[in-house]
PDB file of N, CA and C in Angstrom:
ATOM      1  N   UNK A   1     -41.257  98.928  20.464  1.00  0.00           N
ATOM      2  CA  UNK A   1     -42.608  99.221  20.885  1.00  0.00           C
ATOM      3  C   UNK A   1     -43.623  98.651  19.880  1.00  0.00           C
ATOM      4  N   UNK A   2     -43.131  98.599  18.504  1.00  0.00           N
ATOM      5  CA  UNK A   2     -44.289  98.099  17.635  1.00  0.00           C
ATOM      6  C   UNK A   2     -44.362  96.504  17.491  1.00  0.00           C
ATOM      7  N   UNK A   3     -42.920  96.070  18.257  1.00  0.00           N
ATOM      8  CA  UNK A   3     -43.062  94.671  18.194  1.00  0.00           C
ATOM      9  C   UNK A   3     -44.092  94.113  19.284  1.00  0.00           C
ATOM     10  N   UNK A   4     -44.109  94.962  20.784  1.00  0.00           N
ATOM     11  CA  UNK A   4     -44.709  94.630  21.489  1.00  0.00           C
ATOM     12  C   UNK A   4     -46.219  94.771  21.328  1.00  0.00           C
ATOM     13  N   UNK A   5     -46.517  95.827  20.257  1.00  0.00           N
ATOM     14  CA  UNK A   5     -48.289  96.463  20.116  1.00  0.00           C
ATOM     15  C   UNK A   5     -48.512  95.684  19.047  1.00  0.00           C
ATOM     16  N   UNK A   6     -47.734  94.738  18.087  1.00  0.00           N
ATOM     17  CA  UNK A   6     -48.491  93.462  17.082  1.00  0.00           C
ATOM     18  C   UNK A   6     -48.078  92.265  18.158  1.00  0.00           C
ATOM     19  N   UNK A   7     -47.357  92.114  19.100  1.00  0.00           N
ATOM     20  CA  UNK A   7     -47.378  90.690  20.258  1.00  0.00           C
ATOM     21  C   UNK A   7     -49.251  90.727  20.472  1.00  0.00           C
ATOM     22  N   UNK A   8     -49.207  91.689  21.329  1.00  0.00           N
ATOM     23  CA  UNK A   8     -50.907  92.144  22.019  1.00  0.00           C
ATOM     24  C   UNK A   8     -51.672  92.099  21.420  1.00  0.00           C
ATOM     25  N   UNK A   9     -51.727  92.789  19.866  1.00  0.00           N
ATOM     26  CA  UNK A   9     -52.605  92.711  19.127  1.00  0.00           C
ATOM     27  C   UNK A   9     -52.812  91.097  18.533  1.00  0.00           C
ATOM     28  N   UNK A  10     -52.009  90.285  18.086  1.00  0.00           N
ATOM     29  CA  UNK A  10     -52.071  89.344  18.076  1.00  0.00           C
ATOM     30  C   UNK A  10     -52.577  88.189  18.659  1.00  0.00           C
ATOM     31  N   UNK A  11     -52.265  88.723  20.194  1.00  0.00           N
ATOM     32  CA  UNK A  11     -52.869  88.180  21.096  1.00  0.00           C
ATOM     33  C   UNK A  11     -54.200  88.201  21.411  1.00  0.00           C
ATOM     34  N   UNK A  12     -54.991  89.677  21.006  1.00  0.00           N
ATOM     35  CA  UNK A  12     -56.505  89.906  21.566  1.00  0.00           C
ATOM     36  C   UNK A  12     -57.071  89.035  20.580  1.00  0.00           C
ATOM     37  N   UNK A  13     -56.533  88.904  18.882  1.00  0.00           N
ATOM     38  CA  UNK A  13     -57.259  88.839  18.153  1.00  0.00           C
ATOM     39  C   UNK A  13     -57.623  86.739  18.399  1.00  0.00           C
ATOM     40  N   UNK A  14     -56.208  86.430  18.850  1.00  0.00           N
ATOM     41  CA  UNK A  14     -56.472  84.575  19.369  1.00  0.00           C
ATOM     42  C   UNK A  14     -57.792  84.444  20.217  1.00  0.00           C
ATOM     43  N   UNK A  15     -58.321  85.874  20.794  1.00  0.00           N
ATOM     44  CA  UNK A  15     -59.225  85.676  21.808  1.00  0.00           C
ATOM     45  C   UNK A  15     -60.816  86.134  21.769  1.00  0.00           C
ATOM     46  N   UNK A  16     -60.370  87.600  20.692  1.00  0.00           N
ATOM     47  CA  UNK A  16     -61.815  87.973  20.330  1.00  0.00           C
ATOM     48  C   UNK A  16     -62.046  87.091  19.304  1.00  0.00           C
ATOM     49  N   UNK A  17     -61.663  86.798  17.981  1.00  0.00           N
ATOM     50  CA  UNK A  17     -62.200  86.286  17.056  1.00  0.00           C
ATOM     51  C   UNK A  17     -62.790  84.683  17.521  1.00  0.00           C
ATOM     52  N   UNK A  18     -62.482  83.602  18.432  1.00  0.00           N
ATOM     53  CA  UNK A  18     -63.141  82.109  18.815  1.00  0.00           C
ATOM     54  C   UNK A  18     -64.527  82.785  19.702  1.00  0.00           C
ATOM     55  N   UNK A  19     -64.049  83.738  20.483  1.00  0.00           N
ATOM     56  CA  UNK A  19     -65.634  84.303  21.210  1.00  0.00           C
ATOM     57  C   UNK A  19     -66.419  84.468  20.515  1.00  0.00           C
ATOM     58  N   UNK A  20     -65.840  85.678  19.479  1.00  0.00           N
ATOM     59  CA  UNK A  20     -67.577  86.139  18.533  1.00  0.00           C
ATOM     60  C   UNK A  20     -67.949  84.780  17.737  1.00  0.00           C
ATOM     61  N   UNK A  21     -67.169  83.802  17.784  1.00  0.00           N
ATOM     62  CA  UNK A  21     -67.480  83.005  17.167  1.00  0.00           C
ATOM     63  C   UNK A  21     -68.386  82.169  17.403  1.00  0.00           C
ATOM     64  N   UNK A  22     -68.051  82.031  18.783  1.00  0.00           N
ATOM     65  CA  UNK A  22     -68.977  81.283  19.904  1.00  0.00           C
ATOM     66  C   UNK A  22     -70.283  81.888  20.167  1.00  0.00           C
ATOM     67  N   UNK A  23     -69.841  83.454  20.668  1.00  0.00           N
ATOM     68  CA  UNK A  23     -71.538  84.588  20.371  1.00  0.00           C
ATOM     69  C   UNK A  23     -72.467  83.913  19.951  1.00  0.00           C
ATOM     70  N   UNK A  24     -72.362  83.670  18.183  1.00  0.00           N
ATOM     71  CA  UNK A  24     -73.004  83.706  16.902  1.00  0.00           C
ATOM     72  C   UNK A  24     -72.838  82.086  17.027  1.00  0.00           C
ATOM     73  N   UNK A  25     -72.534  81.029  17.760  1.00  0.00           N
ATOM     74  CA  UNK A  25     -72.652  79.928  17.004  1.00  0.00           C
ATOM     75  C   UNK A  25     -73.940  79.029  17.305  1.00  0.00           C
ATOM     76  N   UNK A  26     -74.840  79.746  18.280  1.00  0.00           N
ATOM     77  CA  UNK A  26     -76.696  78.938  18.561  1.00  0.00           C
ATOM     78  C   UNK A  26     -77.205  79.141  17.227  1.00  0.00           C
ATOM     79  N   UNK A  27     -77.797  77.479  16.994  1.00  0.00           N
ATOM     80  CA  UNK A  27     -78.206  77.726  16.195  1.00  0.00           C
ATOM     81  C   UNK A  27     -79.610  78.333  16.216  1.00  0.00           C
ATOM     82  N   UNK A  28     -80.201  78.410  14.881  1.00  0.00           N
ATOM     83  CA  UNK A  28     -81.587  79.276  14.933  1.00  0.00           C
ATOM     84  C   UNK A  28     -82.525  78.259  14.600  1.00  0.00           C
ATOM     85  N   UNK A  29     -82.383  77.150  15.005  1.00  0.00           N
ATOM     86  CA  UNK A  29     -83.232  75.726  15.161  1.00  0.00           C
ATOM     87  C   UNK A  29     -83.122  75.565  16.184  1.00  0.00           C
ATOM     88  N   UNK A  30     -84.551  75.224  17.067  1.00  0.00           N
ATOM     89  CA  UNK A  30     -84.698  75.076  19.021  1.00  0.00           C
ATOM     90  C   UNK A  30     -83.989  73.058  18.880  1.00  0.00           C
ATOM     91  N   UNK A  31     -83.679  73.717  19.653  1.00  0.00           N
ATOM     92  CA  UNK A  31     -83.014  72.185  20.337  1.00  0.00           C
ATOM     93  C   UNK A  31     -81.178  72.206  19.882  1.00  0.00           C
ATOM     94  N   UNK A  32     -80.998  73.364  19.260  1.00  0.00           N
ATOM     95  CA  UNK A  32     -79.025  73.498  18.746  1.00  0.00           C
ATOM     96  C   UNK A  32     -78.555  73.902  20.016  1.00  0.00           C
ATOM     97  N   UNK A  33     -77.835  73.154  20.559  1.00  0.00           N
ATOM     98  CA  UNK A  33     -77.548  73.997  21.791  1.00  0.00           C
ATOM     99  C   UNK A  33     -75.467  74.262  21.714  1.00  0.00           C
ATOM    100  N   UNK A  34     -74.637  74.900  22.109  1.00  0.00           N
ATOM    101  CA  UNK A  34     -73.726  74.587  22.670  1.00  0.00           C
ATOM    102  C   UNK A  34     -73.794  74.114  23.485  1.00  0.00           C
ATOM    103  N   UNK A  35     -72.572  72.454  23.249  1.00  0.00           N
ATOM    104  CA  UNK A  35     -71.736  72.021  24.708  1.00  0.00           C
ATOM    105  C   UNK A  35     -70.745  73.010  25.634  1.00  0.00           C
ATOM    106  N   UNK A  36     -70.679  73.778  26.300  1.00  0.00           N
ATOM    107  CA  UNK A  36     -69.575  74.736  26.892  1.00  0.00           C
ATOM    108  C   UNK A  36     -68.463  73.941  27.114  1.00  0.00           C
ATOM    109  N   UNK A  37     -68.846  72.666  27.921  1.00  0.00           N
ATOM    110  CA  UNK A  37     -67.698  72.219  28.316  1.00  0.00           C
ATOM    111  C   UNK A  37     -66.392  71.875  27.337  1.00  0.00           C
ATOM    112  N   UNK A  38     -66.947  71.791  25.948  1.00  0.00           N
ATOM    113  CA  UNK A  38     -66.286  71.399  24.564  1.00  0.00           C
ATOM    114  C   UNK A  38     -65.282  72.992  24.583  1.00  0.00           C
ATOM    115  N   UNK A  39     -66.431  73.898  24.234  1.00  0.00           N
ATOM    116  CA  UNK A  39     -65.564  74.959  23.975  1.00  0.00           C
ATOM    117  C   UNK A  39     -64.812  75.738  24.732  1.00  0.00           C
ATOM    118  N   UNK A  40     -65.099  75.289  26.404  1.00  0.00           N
ATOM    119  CA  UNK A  40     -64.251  75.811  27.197  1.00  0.00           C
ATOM    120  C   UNK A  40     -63.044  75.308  27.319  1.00  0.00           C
ATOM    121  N   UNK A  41     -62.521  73.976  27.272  1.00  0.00           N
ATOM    122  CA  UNK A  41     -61.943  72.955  27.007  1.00  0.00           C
ATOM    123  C   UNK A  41     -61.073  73.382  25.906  1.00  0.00           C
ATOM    124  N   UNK A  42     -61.236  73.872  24.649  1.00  0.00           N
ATOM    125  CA  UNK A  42     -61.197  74.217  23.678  1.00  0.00           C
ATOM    126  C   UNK A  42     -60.364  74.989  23.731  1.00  0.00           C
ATOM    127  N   UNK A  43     -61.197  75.989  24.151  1.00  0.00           N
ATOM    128  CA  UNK A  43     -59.962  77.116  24.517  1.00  0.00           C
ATOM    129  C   UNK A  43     -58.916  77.667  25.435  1.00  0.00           C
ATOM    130  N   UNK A  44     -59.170  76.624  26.517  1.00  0.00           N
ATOM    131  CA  UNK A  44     -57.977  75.962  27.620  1.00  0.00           C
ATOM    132  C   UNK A  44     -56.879  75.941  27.079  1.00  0.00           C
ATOM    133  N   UNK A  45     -57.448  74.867  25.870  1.00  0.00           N
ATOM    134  CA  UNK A  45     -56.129  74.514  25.484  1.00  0.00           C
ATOM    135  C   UNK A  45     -55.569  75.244  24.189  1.00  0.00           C
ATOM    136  N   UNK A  46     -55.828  75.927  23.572  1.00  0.00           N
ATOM    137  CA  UNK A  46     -55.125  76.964  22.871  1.00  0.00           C
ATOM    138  C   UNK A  46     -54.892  77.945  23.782  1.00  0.00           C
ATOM    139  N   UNK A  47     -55.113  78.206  24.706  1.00  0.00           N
ATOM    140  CA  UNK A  47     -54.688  79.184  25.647  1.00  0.00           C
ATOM    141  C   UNK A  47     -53.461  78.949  26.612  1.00  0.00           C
ATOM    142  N   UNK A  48     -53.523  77.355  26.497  1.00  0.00           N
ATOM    143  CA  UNK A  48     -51.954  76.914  27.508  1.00  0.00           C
ATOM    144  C   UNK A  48     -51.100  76.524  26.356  1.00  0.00           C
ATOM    145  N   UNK A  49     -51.634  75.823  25.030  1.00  0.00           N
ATOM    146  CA  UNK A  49     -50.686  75.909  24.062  1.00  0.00           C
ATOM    147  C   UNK A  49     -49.781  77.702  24.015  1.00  0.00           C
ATOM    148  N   UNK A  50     -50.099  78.442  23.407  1.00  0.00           N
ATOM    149  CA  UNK A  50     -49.915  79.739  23.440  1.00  0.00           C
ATOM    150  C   UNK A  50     -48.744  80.404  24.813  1.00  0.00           C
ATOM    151  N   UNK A  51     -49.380  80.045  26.036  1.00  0.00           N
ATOM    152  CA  UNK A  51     -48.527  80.413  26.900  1.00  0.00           C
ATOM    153  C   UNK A  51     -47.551  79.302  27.456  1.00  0.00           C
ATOM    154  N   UNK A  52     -47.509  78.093  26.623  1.00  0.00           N
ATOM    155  CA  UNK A  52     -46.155  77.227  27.143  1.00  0.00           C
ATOM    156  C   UNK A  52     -45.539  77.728  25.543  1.00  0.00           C
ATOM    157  N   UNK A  53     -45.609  78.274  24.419  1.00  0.00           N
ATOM    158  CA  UNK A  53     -45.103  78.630  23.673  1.00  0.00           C
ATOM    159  C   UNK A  53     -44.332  79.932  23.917  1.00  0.00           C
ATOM    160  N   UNK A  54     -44.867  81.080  24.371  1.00  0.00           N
ATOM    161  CA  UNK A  54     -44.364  82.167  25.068  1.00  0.00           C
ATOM    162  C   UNK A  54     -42.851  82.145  25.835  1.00  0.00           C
ATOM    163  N   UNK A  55     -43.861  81.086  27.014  1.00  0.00           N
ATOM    164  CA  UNK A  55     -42.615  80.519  27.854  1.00  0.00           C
ATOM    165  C   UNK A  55     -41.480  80.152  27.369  1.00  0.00           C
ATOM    166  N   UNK A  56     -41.071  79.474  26.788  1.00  0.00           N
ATOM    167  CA  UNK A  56     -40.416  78.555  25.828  1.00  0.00           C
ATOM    168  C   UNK A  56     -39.541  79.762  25.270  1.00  0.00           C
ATOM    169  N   UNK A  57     -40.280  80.213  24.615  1.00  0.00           N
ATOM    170  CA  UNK A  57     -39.146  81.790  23.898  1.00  0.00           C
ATOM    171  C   UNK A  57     -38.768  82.484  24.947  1.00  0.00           C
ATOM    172  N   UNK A  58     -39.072  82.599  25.714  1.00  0.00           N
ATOM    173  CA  UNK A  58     -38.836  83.552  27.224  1.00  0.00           C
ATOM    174  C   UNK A  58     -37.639  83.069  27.654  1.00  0.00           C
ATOM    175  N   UNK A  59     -37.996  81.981  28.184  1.00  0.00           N
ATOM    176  CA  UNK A  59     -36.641  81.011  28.873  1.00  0.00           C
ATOM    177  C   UNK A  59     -35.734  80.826  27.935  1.00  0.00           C
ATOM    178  N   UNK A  60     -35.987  80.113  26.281  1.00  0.00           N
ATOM    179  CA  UNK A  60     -34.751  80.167  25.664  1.00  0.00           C
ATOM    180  C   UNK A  60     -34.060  81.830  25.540  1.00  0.00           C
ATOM    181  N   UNK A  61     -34.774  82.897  25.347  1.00  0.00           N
ATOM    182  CA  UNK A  61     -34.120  83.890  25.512  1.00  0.00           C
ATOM    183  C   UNK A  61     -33.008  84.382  26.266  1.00  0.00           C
ATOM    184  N   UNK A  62     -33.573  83.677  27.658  1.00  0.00           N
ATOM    185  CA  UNK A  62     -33.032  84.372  28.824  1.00  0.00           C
ATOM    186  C   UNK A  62     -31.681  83.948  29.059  1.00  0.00           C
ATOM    187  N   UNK A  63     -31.372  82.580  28.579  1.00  0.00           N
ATOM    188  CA  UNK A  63     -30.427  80.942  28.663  1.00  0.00           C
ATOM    189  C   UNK A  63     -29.384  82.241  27.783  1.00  0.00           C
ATOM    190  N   UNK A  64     -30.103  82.450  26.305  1.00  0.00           N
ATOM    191  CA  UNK A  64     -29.274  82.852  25.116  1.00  0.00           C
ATOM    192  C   UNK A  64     -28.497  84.151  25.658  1.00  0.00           C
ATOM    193  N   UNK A  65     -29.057  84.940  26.197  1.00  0.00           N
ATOM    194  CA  UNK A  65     -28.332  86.543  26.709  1.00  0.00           C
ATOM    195  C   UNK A  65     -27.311  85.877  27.812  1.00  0.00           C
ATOM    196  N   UNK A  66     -28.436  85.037  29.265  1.00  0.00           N
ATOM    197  CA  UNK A  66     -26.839  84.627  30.017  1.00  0.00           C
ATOM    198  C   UNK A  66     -25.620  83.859  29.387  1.00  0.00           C
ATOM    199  N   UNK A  67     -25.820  82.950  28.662  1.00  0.00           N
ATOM    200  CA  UNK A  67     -24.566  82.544  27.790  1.00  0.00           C
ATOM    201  C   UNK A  67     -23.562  83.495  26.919  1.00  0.00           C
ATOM    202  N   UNK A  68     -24.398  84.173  26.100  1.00  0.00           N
ATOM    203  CA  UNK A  68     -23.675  84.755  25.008  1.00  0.00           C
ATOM    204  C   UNK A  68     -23.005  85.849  25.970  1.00  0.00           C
ATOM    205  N   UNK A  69     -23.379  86.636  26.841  1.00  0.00           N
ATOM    206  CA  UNK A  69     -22.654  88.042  27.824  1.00  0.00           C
ATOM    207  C   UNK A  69     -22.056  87.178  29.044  1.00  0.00           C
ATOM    208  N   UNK A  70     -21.743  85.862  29.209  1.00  0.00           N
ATOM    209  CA  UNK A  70     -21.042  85.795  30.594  1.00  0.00           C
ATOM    210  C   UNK A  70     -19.559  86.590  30.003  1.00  0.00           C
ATOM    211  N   UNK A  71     -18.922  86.421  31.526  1.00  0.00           N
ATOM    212  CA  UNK A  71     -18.068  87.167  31.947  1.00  0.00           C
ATOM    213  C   UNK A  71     -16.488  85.874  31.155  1.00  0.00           C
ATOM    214  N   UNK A  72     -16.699  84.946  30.785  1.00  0.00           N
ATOM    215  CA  UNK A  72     -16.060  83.891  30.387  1.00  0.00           C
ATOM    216  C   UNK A  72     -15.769  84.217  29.261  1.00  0.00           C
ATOM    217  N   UNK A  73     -16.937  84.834  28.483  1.00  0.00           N
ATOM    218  CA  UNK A  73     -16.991  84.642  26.822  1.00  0.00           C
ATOM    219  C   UNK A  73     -15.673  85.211  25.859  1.00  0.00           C
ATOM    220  N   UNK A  74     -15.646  84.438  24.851  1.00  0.00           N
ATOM    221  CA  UNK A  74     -14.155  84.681  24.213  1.00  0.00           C
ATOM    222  C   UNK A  74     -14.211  86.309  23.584  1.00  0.00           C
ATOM    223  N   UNK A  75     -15.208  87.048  23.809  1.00  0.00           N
ATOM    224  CA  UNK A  75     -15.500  88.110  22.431  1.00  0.00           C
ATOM    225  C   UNK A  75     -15.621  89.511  23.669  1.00  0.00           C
ATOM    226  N   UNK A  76     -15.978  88.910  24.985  1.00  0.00           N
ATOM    227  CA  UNK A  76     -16.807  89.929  25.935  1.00  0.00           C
ATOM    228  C   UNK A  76     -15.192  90.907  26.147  1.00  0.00           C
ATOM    229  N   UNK A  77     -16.242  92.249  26.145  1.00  0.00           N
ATOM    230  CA  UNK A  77     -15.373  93.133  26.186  1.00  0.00           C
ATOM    231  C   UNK A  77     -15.740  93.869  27.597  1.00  0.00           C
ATOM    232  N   UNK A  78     -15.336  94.423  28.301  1.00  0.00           N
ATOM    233  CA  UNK A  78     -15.382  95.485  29.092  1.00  0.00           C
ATOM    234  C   UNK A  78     -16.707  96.550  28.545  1.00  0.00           C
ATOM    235  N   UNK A  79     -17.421  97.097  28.802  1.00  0.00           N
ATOM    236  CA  UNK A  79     -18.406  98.011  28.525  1.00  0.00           C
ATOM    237  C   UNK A  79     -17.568  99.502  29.235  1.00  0.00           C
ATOM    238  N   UNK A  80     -17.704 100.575  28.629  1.00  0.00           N
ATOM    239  CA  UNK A  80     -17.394 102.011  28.979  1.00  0.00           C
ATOM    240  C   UNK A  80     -17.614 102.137  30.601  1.00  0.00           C
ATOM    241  N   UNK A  81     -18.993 101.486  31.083  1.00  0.00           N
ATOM    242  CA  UNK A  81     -19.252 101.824  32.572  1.00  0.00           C
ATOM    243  C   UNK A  81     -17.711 100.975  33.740  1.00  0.00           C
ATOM    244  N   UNK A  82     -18.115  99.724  33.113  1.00  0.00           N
ATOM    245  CA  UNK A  82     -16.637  98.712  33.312  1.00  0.00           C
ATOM    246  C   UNK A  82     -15.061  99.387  33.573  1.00  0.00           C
ATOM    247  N   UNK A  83     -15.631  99.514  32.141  1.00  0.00           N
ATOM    248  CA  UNK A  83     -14.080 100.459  32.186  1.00  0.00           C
ATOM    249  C   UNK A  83     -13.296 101.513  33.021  1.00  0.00           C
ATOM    250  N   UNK A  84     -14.309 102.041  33.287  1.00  0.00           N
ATOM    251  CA  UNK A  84     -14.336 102.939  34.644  1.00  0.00           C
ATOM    252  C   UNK A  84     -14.376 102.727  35.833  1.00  0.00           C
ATOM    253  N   UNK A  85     -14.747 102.181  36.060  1.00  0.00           N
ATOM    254  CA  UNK A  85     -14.761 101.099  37.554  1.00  0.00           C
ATOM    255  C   UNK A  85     -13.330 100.356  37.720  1.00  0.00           C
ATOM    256  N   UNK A  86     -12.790 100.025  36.837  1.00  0.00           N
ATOM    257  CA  UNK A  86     -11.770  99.289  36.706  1.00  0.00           C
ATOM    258  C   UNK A  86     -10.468 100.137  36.875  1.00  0.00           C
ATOM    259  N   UNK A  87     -10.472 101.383  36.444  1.00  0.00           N
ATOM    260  CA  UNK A  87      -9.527 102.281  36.542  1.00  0.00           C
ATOM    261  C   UNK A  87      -9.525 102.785  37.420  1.00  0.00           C
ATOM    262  N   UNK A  88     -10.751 103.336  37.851  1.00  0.00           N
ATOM    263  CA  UNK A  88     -11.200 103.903  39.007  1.00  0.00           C
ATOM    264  C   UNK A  88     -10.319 103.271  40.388  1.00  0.00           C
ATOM    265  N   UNK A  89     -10.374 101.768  40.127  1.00  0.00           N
ATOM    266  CA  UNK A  89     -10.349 100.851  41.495  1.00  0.00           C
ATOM    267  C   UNK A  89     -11.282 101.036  42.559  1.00  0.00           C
ATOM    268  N   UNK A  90     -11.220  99.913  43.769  1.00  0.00           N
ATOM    269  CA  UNK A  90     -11.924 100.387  44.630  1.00  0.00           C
ATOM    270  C   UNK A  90     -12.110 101.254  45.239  1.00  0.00           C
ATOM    271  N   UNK A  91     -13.525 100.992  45.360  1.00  0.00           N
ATOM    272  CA  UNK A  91     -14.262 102.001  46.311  1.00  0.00           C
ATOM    273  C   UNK A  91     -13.594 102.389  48.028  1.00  0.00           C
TER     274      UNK A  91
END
């Protein structure tokens, strides 16, 4: 649970801290303007960087659990529920 509440937190902070940044970045000389399209752009793309990074751990995750637990594997044991089922026989 605390890994998942510093993921999030981590996450708000990629998002509040470039905003307030943006807030505060007119300048206080007439004619400073923001380009949006720069900083929207901007943050497009740290925002798809970020979630093809996610992805990436997600999917290699998912690859790593189906490999390492198939039913093939040299180490895989029967689990207690297994085990029971097996003795049991069919239903």
């Amino acid at each position: 649970m605390k890994d998942l509440l510093g993921l999030f937190l981590v996450l708000a902070i990629l998002v509040v801290i470039p905003t307030a940044d943006y807030v505060f970045a007119a300048g206080d000389e007439p004619g400073e303007y923001i380009d949006r399209r720069v900083l929207i752009w901007n943050l497009f793309f740290k925002m798809m960087v970020v979630a093809f990074t996610v992805g990436a751990v997600v999917s290699g995750t998912i690859i790593w659990i189906c490999w390492r637990f198939r039913e093939s594997h040299p180490n895989a044991t029967p689990t207690e529920y297994e085990k029971a089922g097996i003795e049991a026989g069919p239903a």
